[in-house]
PDB file of N, CA and C in Angstrom:
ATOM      1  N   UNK A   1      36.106  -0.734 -14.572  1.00  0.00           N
ATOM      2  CA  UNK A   1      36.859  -0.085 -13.515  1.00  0.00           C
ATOM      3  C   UNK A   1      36.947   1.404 -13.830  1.00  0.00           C
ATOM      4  N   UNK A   2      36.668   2.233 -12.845  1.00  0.00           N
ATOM      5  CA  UNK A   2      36.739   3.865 -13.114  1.00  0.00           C
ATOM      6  C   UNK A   2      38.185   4.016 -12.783  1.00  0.00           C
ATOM      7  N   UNK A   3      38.964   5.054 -13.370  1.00  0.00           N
ATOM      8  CA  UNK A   3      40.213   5.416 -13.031  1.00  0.00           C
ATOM      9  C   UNK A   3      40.362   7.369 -12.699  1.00  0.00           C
ATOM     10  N   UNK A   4      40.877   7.382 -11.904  1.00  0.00           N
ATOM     11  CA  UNK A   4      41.058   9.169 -11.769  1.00  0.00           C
ATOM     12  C   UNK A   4      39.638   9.276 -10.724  1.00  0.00           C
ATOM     13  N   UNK A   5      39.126   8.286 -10.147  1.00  0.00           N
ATOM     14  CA  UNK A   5      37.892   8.563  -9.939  1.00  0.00           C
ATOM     15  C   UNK A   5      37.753   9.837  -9.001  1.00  0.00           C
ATOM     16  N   UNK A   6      36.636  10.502  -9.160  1.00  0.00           N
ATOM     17  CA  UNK A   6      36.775  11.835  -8.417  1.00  0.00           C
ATOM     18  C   UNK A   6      37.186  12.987  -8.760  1.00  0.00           C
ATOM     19  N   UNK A   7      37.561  12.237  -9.949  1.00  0.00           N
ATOM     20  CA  UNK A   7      38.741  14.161 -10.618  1.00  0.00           C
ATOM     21  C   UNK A   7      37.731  14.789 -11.592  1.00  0.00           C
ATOM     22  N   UNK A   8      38.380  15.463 -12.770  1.00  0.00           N
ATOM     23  CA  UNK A   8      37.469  15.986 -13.477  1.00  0.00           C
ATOM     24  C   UNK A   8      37.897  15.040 -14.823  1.00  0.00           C
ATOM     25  N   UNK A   9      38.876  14.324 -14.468  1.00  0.00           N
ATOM     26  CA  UNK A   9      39.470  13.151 -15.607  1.00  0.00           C
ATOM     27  C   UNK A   9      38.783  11.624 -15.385  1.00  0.00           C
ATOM     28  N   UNK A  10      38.217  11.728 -14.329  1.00  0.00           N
ATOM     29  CA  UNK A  10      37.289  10.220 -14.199  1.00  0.00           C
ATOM     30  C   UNK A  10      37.023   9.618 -15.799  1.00  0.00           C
ATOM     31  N   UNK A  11      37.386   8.443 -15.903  1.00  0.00           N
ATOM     32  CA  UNK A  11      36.849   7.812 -17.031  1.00  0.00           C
ATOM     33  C   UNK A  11      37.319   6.153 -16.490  1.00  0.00           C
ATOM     34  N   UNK A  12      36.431   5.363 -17.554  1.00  0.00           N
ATOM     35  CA  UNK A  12      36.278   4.122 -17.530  1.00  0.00           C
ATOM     36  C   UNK A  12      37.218   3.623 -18.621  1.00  0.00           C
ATOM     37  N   UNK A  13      37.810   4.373 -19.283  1.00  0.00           N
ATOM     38  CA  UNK A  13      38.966   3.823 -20.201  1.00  0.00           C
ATOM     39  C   UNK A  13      40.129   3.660 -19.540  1.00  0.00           C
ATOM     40  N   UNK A  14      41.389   2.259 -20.016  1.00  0.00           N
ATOM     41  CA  UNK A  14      41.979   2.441 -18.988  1.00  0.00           C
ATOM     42  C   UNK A  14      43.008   3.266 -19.788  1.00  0.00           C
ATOM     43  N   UNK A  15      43.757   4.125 -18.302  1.00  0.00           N
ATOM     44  CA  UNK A  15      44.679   4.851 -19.013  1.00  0.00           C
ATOM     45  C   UNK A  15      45.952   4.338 -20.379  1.00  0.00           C
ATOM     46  N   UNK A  16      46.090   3.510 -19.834  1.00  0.00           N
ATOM     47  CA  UNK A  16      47.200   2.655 -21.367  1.00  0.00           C
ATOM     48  C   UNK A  16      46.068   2.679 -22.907  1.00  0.00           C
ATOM     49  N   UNK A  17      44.916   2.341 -22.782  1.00  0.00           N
ATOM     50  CA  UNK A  17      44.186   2.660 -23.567  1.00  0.00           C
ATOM     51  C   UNK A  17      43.987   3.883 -24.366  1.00  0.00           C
ATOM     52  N   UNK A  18      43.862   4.491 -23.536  1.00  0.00           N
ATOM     53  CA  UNK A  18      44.035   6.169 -23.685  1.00  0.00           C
ATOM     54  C   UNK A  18      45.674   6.287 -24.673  1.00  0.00           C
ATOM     55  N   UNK A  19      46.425   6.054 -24.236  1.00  0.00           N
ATOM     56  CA  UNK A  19      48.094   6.528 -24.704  1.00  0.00           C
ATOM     57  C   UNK A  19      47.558   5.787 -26.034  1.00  0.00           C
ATOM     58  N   UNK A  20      47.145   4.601 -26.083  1.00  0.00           N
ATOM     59  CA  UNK A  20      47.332   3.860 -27.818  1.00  0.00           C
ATOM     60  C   UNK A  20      46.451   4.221 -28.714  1.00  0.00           C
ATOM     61  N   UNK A  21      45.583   5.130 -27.892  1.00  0.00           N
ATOM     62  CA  UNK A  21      44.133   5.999 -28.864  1.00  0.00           C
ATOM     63  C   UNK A  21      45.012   7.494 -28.868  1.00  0.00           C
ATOM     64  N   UNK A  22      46.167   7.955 -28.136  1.00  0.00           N
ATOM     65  CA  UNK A  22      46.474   9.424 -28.465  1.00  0.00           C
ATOM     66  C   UNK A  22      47.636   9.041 -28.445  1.00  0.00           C
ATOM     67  N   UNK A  23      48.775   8.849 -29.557  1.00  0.00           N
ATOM     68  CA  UNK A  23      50.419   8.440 -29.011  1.00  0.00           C
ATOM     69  C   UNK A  23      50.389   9.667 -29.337  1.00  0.00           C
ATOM     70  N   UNK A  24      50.042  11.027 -29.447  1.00  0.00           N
ATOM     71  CA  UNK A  24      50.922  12.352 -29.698  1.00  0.00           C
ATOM     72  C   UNK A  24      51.490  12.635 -28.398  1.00  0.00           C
ATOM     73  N   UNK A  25      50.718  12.191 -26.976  1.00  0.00           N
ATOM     74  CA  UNK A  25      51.028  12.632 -26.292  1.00  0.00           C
ATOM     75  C   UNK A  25      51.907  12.276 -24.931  1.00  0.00           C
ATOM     76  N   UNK A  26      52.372  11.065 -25.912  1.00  0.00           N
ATOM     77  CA  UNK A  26      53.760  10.658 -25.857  1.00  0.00           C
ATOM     78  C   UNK A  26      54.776  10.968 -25.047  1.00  0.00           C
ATOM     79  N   UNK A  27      55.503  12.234 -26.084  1.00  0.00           N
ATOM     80  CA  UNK A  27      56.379  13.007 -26.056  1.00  0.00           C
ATOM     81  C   UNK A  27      56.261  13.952 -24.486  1.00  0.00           C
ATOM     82  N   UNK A  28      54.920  14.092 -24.099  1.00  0.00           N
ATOM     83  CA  UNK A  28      54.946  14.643 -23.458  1.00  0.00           C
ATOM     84  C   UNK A  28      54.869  13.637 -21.598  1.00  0.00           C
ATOM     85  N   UNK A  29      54.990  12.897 -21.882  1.00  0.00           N
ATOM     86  CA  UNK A  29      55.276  11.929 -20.862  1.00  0.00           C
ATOM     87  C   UNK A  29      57.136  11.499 -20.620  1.00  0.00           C
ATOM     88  N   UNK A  30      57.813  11.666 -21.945  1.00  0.00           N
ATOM     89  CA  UNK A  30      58.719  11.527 -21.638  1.00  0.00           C
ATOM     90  C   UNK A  30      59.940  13.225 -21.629  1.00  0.00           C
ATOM     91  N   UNK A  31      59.325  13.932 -21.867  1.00  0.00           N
ATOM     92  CA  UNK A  31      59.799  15.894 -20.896  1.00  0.00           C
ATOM     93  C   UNK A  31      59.151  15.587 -19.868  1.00  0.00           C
ATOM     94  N   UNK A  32      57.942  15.069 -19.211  1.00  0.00           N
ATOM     95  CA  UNK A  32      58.135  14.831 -17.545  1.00  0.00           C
ATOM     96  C   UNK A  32      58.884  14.635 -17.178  1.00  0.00           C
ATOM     97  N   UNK A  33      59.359  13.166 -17.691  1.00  0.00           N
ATOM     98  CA  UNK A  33      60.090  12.190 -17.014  1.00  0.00           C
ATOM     99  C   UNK A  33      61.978  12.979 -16.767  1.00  0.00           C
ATOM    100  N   UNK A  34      62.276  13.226 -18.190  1.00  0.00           N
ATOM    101  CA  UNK A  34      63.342  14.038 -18.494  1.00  0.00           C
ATOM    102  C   UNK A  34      63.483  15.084 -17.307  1.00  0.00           C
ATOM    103  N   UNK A  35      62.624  15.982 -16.946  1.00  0.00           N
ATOM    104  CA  UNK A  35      63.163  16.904 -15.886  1.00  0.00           C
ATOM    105  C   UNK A  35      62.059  16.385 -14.602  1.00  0.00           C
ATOM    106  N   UNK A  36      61.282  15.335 -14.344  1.00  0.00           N
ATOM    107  CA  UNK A  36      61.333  15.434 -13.039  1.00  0.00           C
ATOM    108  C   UNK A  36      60.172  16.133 -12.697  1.00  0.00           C
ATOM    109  N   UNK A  37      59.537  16.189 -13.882  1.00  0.00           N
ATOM    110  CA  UNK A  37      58.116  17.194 -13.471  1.00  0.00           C
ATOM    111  C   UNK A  37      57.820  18.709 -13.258  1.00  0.00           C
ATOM    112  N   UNK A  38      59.437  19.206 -12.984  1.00  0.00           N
ATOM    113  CA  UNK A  38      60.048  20.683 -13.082  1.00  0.00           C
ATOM    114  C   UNK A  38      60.442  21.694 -14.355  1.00  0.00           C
ATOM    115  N   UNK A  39      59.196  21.584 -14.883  1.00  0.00           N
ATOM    116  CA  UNK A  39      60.328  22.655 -16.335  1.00  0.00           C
ATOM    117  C   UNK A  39      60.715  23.459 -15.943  1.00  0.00           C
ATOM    118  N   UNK A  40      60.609  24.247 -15.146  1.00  0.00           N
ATOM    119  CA  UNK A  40      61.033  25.622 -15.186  1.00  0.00           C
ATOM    120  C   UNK A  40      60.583  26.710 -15.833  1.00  0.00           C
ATOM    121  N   UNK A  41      61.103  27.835 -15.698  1.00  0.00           N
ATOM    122  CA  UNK A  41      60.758  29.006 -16.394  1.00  0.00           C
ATOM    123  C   UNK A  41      61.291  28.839 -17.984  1.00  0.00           C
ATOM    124  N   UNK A  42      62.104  28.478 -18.243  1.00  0.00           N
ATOM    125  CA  UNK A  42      63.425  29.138 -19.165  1.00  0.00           C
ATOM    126  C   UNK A  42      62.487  27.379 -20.397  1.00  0.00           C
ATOM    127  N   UNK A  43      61.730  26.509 -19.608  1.00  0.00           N
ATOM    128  CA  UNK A  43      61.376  25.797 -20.317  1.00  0.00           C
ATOM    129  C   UNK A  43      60.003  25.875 -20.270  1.00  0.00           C
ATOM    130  N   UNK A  44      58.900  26.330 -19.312  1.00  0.00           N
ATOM    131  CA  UNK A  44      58.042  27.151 -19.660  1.00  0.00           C
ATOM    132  C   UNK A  44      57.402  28.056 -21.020  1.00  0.00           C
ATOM    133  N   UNK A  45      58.919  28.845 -21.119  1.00  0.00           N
ATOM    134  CA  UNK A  45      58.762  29.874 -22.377  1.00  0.00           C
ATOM    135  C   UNK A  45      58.914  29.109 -23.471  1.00  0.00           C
ATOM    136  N   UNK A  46      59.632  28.156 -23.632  1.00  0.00           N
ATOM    137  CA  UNK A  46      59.535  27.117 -24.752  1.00  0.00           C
ATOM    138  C   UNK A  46      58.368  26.497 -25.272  1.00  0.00           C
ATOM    139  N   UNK A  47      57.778  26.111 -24.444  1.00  0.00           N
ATOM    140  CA  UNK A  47      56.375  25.388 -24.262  1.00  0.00           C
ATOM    141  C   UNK A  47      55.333  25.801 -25.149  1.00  0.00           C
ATOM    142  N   UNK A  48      54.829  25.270 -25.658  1.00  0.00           N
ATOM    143  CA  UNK A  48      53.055  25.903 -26.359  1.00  0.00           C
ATOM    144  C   UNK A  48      52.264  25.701 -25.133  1.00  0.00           C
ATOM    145  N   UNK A  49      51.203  26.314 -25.270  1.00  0.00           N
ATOM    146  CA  UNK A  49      50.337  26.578 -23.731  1.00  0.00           C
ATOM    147  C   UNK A  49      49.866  25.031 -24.001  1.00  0.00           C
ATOM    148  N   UNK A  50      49.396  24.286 -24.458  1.00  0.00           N
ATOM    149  CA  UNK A  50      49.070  23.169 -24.854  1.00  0.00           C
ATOM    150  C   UNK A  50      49.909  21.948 -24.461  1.00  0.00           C
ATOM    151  N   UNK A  51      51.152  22.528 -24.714  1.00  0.00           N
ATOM    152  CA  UNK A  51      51.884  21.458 -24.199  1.00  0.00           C
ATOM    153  C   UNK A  51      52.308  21.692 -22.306  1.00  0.00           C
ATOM    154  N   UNK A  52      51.376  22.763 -21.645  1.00  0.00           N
ATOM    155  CA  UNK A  52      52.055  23.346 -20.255  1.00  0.00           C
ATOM    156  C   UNK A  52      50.708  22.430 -19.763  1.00  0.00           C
ATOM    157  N   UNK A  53      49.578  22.647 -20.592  1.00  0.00           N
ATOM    158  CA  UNK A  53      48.388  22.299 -20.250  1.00  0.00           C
ATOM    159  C   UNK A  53      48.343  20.638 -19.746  1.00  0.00           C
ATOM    160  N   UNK A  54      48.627  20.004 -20.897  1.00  0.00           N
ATOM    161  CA  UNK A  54      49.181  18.603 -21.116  1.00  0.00           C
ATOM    162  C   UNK A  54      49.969  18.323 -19.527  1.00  0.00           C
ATOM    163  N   UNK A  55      51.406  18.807 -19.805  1.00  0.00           N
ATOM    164  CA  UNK A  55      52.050  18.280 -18.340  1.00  0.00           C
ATOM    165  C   UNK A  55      51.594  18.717 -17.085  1.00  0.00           C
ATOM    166  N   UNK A  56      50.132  19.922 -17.001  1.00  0.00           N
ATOM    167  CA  UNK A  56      49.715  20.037 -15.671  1.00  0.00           C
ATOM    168  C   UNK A  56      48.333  18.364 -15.670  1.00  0.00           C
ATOM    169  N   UNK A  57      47.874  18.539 -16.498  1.00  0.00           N
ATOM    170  CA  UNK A  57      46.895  16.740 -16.648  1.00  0.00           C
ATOM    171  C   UNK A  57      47.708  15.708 -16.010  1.00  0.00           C
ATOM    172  N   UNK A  58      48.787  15.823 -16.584  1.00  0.00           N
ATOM    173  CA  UNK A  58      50.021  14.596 -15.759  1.00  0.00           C
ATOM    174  C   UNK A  58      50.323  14.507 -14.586  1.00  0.00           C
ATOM    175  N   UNK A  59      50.265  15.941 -13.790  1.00  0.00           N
ATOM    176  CA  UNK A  59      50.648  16.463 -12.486  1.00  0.00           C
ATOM    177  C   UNK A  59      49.568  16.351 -11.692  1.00  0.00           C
ATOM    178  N   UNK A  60      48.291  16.216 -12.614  1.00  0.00           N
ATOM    179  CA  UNK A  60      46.977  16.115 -11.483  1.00  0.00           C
ATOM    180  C   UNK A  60      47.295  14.893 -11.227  1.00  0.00           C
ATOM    181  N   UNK A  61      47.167  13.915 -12.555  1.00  0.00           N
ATOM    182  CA  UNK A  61      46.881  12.113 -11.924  1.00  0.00           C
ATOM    183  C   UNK A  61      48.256  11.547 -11.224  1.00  0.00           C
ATOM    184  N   UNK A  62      49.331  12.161 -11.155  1.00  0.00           N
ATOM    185  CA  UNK A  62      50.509  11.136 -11.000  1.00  0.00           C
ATOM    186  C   UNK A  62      49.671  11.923  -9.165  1.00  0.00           C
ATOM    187  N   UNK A  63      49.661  12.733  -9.038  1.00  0.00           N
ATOM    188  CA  UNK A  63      49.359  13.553  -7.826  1.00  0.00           C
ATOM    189  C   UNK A  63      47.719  12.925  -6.933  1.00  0.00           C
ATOM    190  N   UNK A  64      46.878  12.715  -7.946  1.00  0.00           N
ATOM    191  CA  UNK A  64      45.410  11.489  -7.619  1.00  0.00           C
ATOM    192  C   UNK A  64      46.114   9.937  -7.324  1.00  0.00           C
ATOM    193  N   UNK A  65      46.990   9.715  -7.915  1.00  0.00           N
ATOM    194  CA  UNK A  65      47.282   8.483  -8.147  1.00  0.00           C
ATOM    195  C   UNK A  65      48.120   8.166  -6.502  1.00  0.00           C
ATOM    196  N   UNK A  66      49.077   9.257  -6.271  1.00  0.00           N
ATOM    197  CA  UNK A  66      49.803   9.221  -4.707  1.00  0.00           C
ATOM    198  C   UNK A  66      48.821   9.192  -3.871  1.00  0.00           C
ATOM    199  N   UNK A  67      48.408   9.598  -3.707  1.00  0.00           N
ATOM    200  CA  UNK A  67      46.855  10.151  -2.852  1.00  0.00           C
ATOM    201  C   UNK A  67      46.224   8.785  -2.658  1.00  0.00           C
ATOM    202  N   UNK A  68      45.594   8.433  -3.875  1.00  0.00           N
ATOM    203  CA  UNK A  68      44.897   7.337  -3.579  1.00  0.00           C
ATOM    204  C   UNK A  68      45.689   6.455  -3.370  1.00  0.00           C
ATOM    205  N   UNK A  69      47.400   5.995  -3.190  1.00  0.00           N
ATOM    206  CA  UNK A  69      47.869   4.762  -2.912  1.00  0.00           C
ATOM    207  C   UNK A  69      48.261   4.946  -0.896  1.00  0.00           C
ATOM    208  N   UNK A  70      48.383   6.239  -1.118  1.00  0.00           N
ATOM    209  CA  UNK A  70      48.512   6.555   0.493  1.00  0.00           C
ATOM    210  C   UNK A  70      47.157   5.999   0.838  1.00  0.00           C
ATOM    211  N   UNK A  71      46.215   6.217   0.614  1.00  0.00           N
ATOM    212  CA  UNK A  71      44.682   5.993   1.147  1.00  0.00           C
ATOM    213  C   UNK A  71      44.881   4.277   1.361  1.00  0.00           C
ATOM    214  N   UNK A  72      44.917   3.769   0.216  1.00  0.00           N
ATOM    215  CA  UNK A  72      45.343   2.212   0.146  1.00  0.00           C
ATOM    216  C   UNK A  72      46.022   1.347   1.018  1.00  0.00           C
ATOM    217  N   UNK A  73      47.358   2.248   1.176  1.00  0.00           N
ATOM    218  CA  UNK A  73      47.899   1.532   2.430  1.00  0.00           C
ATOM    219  C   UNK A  73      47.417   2.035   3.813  1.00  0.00           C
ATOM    220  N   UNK A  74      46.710   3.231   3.970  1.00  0.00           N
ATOM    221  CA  UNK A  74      46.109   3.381   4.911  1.00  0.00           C
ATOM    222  C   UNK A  74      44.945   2.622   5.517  1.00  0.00           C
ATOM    223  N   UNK A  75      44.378   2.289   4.625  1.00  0.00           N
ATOM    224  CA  UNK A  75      43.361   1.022   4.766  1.00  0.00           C
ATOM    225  C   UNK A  75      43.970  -0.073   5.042  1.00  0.00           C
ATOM    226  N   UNK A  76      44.894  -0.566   4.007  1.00  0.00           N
ATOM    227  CA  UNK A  76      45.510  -1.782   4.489  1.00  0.00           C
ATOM    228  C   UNK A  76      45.837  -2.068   6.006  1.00  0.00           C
ATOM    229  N   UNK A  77      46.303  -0.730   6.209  1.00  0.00           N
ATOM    230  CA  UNK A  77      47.371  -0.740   7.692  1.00  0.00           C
ATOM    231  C   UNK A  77      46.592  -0.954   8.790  1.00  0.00           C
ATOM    232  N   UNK A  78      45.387  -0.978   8.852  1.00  0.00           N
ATOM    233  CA  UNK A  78      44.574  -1.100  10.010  1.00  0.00           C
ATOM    234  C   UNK A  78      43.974  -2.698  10.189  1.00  0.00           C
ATOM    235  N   UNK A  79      44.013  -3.025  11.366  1.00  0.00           N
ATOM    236  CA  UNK A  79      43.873  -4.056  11.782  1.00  0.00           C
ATOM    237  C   UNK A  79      42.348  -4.691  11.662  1.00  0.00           C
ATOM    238  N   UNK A  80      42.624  -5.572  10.831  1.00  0.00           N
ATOM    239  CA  UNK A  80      40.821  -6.562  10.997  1.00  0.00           C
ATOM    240  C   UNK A  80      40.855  -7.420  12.626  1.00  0.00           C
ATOM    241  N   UNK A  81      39.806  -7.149  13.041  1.00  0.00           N
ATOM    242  CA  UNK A  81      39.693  -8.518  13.658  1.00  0.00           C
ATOM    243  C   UNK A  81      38.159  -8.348  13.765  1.00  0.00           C
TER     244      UNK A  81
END
């Protein structure tokens, strides 16, 4: 199964796979979660560019991932006959 398909993150690994081959990046799934996807400025400047880099990767797929479930039920929603 391809995942992200279309992005520049396309891969055949599945993402949970991915987290148990990199737990560093962890931490950085749960400062999403913590503010909501919003750091801000004042948490911005905190940031290593690495770690800004990181939570924009997160912001592409959670953002591919809406996309393609809108598409999903858009398909769904249409009538077979």
């Amino acid at each position: 199964m391809t995942h992200f398909a279309g992005t520049e993150h396309e891969t055949s690994t599945c993402p949970r796979r991915h987290l148990l081959r990199n737990p560093d990046v962890v931490p950085l799934f749960a400062l999403r979660r913590s503010c909501d996807g919003q750091v801000g400025i004042e948490g911005s400047r905190k940031l290593t560019p690495a770690a800004l880099e990181g939570l924009a990767v997160i912001d592409d797929a959670v953002a591919w991932r809406m996309e393609d479930d809108a598409k999903q039920r858009a398909r769904d929603a249409v009538p077979r006959g």
